[in-house]
C-alpha atoms as a PDB file:
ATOM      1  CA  UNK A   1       1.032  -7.894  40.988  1.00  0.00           C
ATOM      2  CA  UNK A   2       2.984  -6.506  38.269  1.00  0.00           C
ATOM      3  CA  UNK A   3       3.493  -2.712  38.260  1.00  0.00           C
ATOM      4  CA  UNK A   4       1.494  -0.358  35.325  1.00  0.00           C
ATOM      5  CA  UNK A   5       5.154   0.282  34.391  1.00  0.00           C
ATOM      6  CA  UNK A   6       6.485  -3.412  33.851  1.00  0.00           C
ATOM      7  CA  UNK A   7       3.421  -3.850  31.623  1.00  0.00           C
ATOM      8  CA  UNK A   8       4.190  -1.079  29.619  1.00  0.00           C
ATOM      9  CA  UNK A   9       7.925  -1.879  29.461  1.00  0.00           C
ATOM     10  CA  UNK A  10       6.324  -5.103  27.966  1.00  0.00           C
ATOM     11  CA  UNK A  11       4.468  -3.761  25.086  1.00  0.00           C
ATOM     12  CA  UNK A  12       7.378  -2.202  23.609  1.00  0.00           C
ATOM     13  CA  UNK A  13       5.817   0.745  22.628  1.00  0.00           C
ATOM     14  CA  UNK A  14       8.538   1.923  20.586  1.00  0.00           C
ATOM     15  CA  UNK A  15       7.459  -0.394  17.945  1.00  0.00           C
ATOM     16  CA  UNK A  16       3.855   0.873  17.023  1.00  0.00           C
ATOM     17  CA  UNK A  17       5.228   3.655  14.984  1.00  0.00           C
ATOM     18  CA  UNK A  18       6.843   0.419  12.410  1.00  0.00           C
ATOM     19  CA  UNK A  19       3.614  -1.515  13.063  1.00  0.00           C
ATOM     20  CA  UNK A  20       1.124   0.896  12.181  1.00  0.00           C
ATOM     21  CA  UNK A  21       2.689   2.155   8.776  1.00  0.00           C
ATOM     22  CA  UNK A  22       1.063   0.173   6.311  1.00  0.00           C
ATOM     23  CA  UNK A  23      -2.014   1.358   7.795  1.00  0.00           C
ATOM     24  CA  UNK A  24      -1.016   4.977   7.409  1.00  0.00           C
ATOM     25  CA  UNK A  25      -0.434   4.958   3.727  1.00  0.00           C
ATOM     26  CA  UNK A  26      -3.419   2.738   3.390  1.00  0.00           C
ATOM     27  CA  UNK A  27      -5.536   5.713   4.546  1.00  0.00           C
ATOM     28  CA  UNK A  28      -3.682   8.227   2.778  1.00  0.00           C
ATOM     29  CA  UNK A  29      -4.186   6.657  -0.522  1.00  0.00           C
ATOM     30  CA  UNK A  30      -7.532   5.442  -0.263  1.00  0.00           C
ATOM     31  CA  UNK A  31      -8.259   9.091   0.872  1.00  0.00           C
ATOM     32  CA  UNK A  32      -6.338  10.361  -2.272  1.00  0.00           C
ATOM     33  CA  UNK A  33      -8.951   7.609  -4.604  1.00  0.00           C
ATOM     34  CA  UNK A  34     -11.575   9.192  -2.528  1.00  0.00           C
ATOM     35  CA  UNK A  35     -12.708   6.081  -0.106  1.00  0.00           C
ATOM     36  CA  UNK A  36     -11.556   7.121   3.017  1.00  0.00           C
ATOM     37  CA  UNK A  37     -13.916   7.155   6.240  1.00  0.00           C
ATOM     38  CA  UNK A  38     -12.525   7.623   9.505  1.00  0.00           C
ATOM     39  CA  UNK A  39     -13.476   4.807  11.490  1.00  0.00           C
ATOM     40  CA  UNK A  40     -12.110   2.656   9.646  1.00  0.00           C
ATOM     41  CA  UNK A  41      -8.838   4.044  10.060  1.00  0.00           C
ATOM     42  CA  UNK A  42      -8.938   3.881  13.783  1.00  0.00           C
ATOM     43  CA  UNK A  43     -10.193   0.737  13.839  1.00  0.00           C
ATOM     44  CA  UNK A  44      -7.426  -0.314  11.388  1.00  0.00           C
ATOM     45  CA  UNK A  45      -4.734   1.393  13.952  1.00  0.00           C
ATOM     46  CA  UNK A  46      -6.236   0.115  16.210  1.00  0.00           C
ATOM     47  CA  UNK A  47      -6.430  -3.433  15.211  1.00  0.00           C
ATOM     48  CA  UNK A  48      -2.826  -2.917  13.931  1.00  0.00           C
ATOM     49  CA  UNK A  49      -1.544  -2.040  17.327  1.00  0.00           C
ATOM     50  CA  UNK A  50      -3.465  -4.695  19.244  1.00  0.00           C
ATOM     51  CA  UNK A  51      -1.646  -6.990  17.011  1.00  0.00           C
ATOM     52  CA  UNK A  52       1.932  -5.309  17.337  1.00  0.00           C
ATOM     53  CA  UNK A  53       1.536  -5.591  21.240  1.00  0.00           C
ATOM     54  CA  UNK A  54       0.429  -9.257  21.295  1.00  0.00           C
ATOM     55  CA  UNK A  55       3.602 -10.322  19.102  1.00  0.00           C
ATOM     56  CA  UNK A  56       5.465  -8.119  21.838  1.00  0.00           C
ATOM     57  CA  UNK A  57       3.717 -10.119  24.854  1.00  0.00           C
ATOM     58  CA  UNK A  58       3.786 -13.003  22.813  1.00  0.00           C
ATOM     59  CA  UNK A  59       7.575 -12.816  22.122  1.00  0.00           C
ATOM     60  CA  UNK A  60       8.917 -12.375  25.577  1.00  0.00           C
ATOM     61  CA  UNK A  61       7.160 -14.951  26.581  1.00  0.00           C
ATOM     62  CA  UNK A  62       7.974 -17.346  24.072  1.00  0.00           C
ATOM     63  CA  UNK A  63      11.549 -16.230  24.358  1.00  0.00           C
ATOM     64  CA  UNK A  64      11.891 -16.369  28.078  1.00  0.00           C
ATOM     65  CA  UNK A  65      10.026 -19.725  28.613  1.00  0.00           C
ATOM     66  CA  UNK A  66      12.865 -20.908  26.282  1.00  0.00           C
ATOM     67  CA  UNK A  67      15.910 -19.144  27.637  1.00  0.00           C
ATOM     68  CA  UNK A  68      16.638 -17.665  24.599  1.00  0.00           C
ATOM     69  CA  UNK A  69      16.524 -14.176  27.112  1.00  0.00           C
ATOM     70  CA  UNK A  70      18.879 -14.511  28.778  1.00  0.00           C
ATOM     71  CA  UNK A  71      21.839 -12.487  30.264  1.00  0.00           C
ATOM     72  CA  UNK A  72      24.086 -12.916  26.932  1.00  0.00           C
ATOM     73  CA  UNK A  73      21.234 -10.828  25.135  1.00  0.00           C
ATOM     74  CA  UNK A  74      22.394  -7.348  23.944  1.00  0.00           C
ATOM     75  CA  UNK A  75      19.051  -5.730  23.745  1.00  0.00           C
ATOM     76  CA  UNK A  76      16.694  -4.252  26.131  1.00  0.00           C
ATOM     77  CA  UNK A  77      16.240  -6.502  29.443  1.00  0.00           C
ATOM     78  CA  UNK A  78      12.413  -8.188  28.455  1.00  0.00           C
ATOM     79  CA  UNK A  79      10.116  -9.093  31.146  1.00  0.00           C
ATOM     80  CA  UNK A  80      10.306 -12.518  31.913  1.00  0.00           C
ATOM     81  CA  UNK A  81      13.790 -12.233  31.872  1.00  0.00           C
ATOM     82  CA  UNK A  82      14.055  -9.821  34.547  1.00  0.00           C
ATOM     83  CA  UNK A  83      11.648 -11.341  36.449  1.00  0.00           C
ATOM     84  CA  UNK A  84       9.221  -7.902  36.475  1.00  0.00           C
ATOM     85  CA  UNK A  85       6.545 -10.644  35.215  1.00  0.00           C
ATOM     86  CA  UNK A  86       5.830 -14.353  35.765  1.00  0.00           C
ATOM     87  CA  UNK A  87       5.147 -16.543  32.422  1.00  0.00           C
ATOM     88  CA  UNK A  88       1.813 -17.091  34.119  1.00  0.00           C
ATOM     89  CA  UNK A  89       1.042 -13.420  34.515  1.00  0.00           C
ATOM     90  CA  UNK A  90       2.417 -12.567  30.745  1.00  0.00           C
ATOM     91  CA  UNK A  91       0.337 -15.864  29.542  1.00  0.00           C
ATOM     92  CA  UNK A  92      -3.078 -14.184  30.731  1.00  0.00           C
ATOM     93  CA  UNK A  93      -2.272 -10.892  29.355  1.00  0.00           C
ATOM     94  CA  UNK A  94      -2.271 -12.557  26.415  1.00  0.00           C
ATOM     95  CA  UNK A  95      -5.218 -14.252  26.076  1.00  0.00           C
ATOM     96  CA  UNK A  96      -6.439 -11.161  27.414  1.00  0.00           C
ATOM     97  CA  UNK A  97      -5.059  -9.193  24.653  1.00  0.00           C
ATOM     98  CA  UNK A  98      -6.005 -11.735  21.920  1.00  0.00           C
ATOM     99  CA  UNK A  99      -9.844 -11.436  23.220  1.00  0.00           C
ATOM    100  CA  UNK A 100      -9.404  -7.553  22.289  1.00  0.00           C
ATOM    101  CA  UNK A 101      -7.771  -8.445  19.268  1.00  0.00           C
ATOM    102  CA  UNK A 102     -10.733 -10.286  18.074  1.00  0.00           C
ATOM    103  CA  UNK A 103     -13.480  -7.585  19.360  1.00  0.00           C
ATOM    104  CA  UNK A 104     -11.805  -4.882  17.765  1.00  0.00           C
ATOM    105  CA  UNK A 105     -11.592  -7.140  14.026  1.00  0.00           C
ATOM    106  CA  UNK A 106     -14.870  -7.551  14.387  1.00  0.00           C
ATOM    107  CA  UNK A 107     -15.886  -3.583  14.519  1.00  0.00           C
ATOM    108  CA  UNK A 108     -12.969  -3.269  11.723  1.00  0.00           C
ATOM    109  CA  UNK A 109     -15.126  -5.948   9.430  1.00  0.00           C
ATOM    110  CA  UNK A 110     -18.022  -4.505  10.429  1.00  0.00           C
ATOM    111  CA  UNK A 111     -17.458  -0.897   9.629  1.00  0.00           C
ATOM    112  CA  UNK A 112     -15.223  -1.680   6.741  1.00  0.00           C
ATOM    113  CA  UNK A 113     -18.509  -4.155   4.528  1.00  0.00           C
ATOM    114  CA  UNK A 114     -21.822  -4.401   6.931  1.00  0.00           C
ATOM    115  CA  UNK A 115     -23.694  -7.028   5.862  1.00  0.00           C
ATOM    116  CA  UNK A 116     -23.873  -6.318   2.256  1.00  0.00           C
ATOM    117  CA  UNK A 117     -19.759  -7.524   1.586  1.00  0.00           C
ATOM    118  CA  UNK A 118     -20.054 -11.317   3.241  1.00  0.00           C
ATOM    119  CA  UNK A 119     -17.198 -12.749   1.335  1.00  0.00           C
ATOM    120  CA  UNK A 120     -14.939  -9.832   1.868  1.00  0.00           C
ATOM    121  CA  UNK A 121     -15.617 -10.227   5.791  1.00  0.00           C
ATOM    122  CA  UNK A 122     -15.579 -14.107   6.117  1.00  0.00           C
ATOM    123  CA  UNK A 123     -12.021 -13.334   4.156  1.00  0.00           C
ATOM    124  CA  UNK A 124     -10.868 -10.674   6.247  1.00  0.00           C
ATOM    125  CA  UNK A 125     -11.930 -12.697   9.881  1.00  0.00           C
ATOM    126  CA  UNK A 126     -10.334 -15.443   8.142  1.00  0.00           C
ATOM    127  CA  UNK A 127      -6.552 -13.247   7.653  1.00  0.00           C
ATOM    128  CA  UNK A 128      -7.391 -11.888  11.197  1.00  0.00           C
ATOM    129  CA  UNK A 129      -7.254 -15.075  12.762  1.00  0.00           C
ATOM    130  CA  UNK A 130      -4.182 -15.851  10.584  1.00  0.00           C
ATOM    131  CA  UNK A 131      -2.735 -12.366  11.529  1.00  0.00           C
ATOM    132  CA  UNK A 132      -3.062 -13.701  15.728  1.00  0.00           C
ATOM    133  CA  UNK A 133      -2.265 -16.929  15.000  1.00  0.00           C
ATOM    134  CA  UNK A 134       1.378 -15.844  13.141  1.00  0.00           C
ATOM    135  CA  UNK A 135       1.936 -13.156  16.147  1.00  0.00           C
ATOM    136  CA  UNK A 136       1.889 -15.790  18.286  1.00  0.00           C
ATOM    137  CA  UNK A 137       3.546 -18.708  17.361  1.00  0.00           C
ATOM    138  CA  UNK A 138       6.447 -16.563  16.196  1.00  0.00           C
ATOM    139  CA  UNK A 139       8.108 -17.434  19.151  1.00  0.00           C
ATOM    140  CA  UNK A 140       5.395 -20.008  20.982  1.00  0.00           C
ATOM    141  CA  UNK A 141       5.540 -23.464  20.895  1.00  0.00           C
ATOM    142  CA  UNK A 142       7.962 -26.595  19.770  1.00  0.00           C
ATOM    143  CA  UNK A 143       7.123 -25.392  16.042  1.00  0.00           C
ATOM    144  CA  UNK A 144       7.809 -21.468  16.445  1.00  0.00           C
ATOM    145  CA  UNK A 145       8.591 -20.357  12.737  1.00  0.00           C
ATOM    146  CA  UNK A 146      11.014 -17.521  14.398  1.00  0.00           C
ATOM    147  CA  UNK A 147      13.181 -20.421  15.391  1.00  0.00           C
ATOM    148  CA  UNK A 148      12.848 -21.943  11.698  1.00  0.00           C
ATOM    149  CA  UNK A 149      14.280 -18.425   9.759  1.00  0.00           C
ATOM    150  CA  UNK A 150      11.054 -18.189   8.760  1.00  0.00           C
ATOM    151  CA  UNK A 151      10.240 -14.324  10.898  1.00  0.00           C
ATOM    152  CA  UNK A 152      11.278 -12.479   7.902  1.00  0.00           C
ATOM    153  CA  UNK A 153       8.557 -13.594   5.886  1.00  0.00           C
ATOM    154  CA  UNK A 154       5.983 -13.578   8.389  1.00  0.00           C
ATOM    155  CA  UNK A 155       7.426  -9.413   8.524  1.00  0.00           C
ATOM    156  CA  UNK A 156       7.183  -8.737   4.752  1.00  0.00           C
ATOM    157  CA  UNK A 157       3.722 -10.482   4.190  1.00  0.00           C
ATOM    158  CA  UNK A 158       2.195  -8.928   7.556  1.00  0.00           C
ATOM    159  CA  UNK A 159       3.988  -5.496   7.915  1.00  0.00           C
ATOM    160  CA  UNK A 160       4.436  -4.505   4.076  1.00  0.00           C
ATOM    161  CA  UNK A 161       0.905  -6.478   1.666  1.00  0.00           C
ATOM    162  CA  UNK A 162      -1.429  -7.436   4.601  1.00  0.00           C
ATOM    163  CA  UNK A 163      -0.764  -4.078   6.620  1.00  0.00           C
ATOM    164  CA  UNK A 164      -1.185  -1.865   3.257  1.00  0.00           C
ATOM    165  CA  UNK A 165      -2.982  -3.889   0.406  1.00  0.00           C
ATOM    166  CA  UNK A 166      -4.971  -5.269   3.277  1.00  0.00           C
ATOM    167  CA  UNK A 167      -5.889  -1.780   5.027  1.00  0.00           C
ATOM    168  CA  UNK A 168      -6.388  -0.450   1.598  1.00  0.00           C
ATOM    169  CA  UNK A 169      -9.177  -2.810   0.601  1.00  0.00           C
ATOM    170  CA  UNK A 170     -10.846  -2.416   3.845  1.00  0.00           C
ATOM    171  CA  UNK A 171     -11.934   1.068   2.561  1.00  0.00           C
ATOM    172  CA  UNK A 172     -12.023   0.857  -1.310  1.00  0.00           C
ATOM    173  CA  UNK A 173     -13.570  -3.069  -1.629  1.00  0.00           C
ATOM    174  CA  UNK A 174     -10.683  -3.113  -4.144  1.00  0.00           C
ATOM    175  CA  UNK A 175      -7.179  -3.610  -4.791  1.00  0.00           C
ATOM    176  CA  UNK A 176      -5.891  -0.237  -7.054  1.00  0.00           C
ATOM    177  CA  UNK A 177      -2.025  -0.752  -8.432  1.00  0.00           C
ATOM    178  CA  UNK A 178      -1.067   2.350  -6.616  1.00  0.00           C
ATOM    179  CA  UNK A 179      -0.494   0.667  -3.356  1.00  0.00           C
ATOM    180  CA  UNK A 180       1.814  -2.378  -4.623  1.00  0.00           C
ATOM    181  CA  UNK A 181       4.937  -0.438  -4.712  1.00  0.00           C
ATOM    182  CA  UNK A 182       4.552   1.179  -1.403  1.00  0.00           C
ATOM    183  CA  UNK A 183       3.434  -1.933   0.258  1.00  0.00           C
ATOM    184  CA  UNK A 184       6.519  -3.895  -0.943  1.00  0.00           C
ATOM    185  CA  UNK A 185       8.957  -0.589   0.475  1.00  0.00           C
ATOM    186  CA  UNK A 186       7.057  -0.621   3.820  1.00  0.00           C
ATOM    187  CA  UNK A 187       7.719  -5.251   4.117  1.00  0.00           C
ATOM    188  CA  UNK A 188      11.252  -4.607   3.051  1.00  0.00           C
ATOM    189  CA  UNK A 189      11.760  -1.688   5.493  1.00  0.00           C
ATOM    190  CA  UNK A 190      10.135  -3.367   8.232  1.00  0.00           C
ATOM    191  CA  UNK A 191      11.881  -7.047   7.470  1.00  0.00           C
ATOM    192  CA  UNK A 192      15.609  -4.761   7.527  1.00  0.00           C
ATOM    193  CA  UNK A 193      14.489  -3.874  11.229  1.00  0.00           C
ATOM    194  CA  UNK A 194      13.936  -7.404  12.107  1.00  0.00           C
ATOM    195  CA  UNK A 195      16.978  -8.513  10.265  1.00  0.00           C
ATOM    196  CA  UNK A 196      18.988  -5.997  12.104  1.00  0.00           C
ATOM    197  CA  UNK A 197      17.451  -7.534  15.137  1.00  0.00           C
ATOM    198  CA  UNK A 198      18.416 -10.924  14.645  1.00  0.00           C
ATOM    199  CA  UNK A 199      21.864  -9.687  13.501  1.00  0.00           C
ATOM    200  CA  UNK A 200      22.192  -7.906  16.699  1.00  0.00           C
ATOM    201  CA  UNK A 201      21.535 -10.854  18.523  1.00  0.00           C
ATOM    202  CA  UNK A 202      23.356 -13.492  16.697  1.00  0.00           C
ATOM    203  CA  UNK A 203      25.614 -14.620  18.827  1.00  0.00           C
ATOM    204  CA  UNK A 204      22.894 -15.248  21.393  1.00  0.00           C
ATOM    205  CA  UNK A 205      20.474 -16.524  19.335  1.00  0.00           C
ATOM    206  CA  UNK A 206      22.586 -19.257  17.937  1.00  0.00           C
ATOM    207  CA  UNK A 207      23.884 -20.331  21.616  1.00  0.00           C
ATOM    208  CA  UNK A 208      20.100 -20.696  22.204  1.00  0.00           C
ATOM    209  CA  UNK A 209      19.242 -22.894  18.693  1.00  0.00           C
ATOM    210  CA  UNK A 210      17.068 -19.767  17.629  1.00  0.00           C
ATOM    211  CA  UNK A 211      18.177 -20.002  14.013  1.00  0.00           C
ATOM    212  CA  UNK A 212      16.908 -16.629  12.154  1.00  0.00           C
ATOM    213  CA  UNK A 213      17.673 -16.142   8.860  1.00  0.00           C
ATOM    214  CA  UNK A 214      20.700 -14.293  10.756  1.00  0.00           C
ATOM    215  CA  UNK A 215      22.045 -17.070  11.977  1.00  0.00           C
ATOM    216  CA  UNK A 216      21.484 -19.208   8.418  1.00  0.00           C
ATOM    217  CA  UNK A 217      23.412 -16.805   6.725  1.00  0.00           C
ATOM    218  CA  UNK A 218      25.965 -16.022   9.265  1.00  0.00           C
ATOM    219  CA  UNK A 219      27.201 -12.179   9.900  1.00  0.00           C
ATOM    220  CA  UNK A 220      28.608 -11.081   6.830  1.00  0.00           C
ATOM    221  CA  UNK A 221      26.202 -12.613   4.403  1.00  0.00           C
ATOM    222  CA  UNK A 222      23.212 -11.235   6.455  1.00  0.00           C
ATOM    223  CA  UNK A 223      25.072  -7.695   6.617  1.00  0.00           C
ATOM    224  CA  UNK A 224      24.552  -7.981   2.633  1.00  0.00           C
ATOM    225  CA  UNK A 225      21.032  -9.198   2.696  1.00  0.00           C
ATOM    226  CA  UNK A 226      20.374  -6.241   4.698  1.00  0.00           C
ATOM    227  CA  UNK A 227      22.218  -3.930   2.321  1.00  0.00           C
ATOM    228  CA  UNK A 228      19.117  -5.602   0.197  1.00  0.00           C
ATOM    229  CA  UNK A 229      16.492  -5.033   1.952  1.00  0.00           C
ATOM    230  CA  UNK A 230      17.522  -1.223   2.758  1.00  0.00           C
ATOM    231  CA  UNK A 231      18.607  -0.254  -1.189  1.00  0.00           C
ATOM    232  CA  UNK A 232      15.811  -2.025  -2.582  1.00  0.00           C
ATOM    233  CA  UNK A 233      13.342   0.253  -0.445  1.00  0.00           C
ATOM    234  CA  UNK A 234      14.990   3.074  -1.256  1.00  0.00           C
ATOM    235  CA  UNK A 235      14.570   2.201  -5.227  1.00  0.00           C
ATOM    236  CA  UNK A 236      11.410   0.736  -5.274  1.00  0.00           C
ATOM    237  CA  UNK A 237      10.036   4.185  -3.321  1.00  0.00           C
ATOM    238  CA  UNK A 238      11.832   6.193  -5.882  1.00  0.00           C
ATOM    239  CA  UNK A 239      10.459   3.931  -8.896  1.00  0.00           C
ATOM    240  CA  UNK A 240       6.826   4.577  -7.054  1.00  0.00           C
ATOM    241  CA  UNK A 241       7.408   8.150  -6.929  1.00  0.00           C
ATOM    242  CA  UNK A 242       8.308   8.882 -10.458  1.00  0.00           C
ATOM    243  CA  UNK A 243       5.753   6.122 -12.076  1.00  0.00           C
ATOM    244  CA  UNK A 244       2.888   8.147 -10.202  1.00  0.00           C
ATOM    245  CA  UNK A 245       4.285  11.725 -10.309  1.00  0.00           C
ATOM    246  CA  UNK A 246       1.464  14.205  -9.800  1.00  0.00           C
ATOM    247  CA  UNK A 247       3.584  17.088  -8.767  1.00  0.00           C
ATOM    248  CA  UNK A 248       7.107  17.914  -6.522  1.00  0.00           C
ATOM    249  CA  UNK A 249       5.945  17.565  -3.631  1.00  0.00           C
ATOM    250  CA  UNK A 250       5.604  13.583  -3.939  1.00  0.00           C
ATOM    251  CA  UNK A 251       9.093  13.426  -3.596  1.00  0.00           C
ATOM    252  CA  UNK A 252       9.398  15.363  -0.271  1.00  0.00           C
ATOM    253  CA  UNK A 253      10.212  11.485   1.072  1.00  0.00           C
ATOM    254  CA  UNK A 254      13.384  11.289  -0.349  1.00  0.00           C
ATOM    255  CA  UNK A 255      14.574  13.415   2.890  1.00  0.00           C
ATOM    256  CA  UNK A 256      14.500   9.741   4.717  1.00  0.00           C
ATOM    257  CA  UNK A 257      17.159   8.684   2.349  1.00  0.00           C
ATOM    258  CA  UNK A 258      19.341  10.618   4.073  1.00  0.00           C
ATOM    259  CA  UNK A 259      19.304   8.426   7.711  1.00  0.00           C
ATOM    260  CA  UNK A 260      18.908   5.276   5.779  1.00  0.00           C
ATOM    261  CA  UNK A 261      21.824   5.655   3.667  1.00  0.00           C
ATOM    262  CA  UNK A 262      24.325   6.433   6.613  1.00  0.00           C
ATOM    263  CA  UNK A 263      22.666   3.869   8.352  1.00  0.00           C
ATOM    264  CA  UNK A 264      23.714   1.162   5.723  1.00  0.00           C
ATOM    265  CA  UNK A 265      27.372   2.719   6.003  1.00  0.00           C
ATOM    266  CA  UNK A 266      27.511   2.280   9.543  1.00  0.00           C
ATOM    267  CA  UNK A 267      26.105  -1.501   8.966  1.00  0.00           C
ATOM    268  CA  UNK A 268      29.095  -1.828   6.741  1.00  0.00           C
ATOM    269  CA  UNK A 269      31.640  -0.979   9.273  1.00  0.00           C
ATOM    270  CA  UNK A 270      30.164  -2.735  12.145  1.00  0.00           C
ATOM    271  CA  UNK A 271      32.164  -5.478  13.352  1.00  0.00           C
ATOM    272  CA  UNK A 272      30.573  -6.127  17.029  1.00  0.00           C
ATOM    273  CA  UNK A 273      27.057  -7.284  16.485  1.00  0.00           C
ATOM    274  CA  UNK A 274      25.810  -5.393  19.889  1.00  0.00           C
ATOM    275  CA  UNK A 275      27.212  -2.410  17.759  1.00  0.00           C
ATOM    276  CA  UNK A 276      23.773  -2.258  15.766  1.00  0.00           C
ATOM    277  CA  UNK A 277      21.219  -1.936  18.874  1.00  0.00           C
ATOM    278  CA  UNK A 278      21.470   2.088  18.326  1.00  0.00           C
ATOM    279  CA  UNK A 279      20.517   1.488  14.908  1.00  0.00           C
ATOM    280  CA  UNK A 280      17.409  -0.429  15.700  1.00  0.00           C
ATOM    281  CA  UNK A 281      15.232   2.881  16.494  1.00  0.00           C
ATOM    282  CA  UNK A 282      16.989   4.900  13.384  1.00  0.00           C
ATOM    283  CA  UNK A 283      15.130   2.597  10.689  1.00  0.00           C
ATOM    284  CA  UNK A 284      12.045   1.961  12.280  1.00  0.00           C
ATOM    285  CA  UNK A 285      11.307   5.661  13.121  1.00  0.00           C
ATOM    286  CA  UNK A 286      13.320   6.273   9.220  1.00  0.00           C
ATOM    287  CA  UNK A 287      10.605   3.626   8.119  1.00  0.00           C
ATOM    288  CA  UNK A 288       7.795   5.457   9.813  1.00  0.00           C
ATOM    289  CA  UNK A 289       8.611   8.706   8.354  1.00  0.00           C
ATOM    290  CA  UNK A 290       9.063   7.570   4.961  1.00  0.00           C
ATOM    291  CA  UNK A 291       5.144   6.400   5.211  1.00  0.00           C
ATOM    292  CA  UNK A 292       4.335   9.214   6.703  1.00  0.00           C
ATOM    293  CA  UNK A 293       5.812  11.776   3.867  1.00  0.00           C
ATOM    294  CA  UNK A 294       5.220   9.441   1.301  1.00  0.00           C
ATOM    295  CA  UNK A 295       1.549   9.337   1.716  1.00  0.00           C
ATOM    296  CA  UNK A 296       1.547  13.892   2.917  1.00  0.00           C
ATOM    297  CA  UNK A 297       3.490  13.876  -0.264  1.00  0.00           C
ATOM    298  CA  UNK A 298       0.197  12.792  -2.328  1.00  0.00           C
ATOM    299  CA  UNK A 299      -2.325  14.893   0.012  1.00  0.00           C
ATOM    300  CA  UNK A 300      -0.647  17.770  -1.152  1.00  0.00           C
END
């Protein structure tokens, strides 16, 4: 039996903070436009971080089946790899986890329209089976899109519109123009962690025929798209920020410029790929805080 610990070590928790974003400007805004209600917001958090932990479980198991864990990885020592947890143990925790997944989108449906919104609910059960279904063939399966350069995507559409147009609508039965912009910062920001993920492990990755976008580009034109992906947020947020100006204290955000910029100077200068796992925790937390103020900023 697998200790409480190994489990945890499994979910990753360090990655709810990125994961659960979208959801907190979401709230923010649609309680700025007057919408908000509180359980919808847990169950949205919730729901988010059911979904963030299944990709997790998902992941090392897809990953260690494969090999593609193994002992040339620079990153954290996963589960399976370690042996902590048997692919048969991690396999039931998650079909146990995608059972919760699907209870707690059902309360999030059912909160968010009742009976009275039936197309909006069939449409939202119908992205949270999508939502499962792309957390865990990510890495699952003969046909894992994370193997096909394809993750990045699945990051921007899930992570950045779904997590924050998505959690938006579930309170306001509407999609307002005020929550493009940030939900395009939050996919770009949360793609540049996963791209600085896959750049970290690129040396592995290829050895293992797990061909990110990383690997397609190779380590100096994938330095650049992350240079991209980094400088875009940080323009698009600043765009957002003076197109909806209420009053100064919308732009107490910029303060997260500060780590992200010196984080896309160190990128430049790295030359040893496992050089970048330090910088792995610096944008996701920089990513969380810049939701975080962004939306405070507004509430103000």
């Amino acid at each position: 039996m697998s200790s409480l610990k190994n489990w945890i070590e499994a979910a990753r928790l360090r990655t709810l903070p990125l994961s659960v974003s979208g959801i907190i400007l979401a709230g923010c805004f649609a309680e700025y436009n007057g919408f908000f209600k509180w359980s919808i917001f847990v169950l949205a958090l919730l729901t988010t971080i059911a979904l963030q932990v299944l990709s997790n479980l998902a992941n090392d198991y897809g990953d260690g089946v494969k090999g593609t864990d193994n002992n040339n990885r620079i990153g954290p020592e996963r589960a399976i790899q370690s042996g902590k947890i048997t692919p048969q143990s991690m396999l039931g925790a998650i079909k146990v986890n995608i059972l919760i997944t699907i209870a707690l989108v059902f309360f999030l449906i059912l909160s968010a329209f009742g009976v009275r919104h039936f197309w909006y609910a069939l449409a939202f059960f119908v992205l949270g089976a999508l939502s499962i279904y792309a957390s865990i063939k990510y890495t699952i399966g003969d046909d894992a899109y994370g193997y096909k350069g394809l993750g990045d995507l699945y990051v921007f559409v899930f992570f950045g519109l779904v997590s924050t147009i998505g959690g938006y609508f579930l309170f306001a039965k509407q999609i307002d123009h005020v929550v493009i912009l940030p939900a395009i910062v939050i996919g770009l920001l949360s793609t540049a962690v996963l791209n600085l993920n896959n750049l970290r492990d690129i040396h592995s990755d290829l050895e293992s025929n797990k061909i990110t976008l990383a690997v397609k580009l190779g380590f100096e034109k994938a330095k650049k798209y992350h240079y991209f992906l980094v400088i875009s947020a940080i323009v698009l947020s600043f765009v957002f920020a003076i197109l909806y100006y209420t009053n100064l204290f919308n732009f107490i955000f910029i303060v997260v410029y500060i780590p992200l910029i010196k984080h896309v100077i160190k990128v430049k200068s790295v030359v040893n790929p496992s050089s970048l796992d330090s910088e792995l925790k610096k944008v996701a937390l920089s990513t969380f805080a810049l939701a975080v103020l962004l939306s405070v900023g507004y509430l103000l």
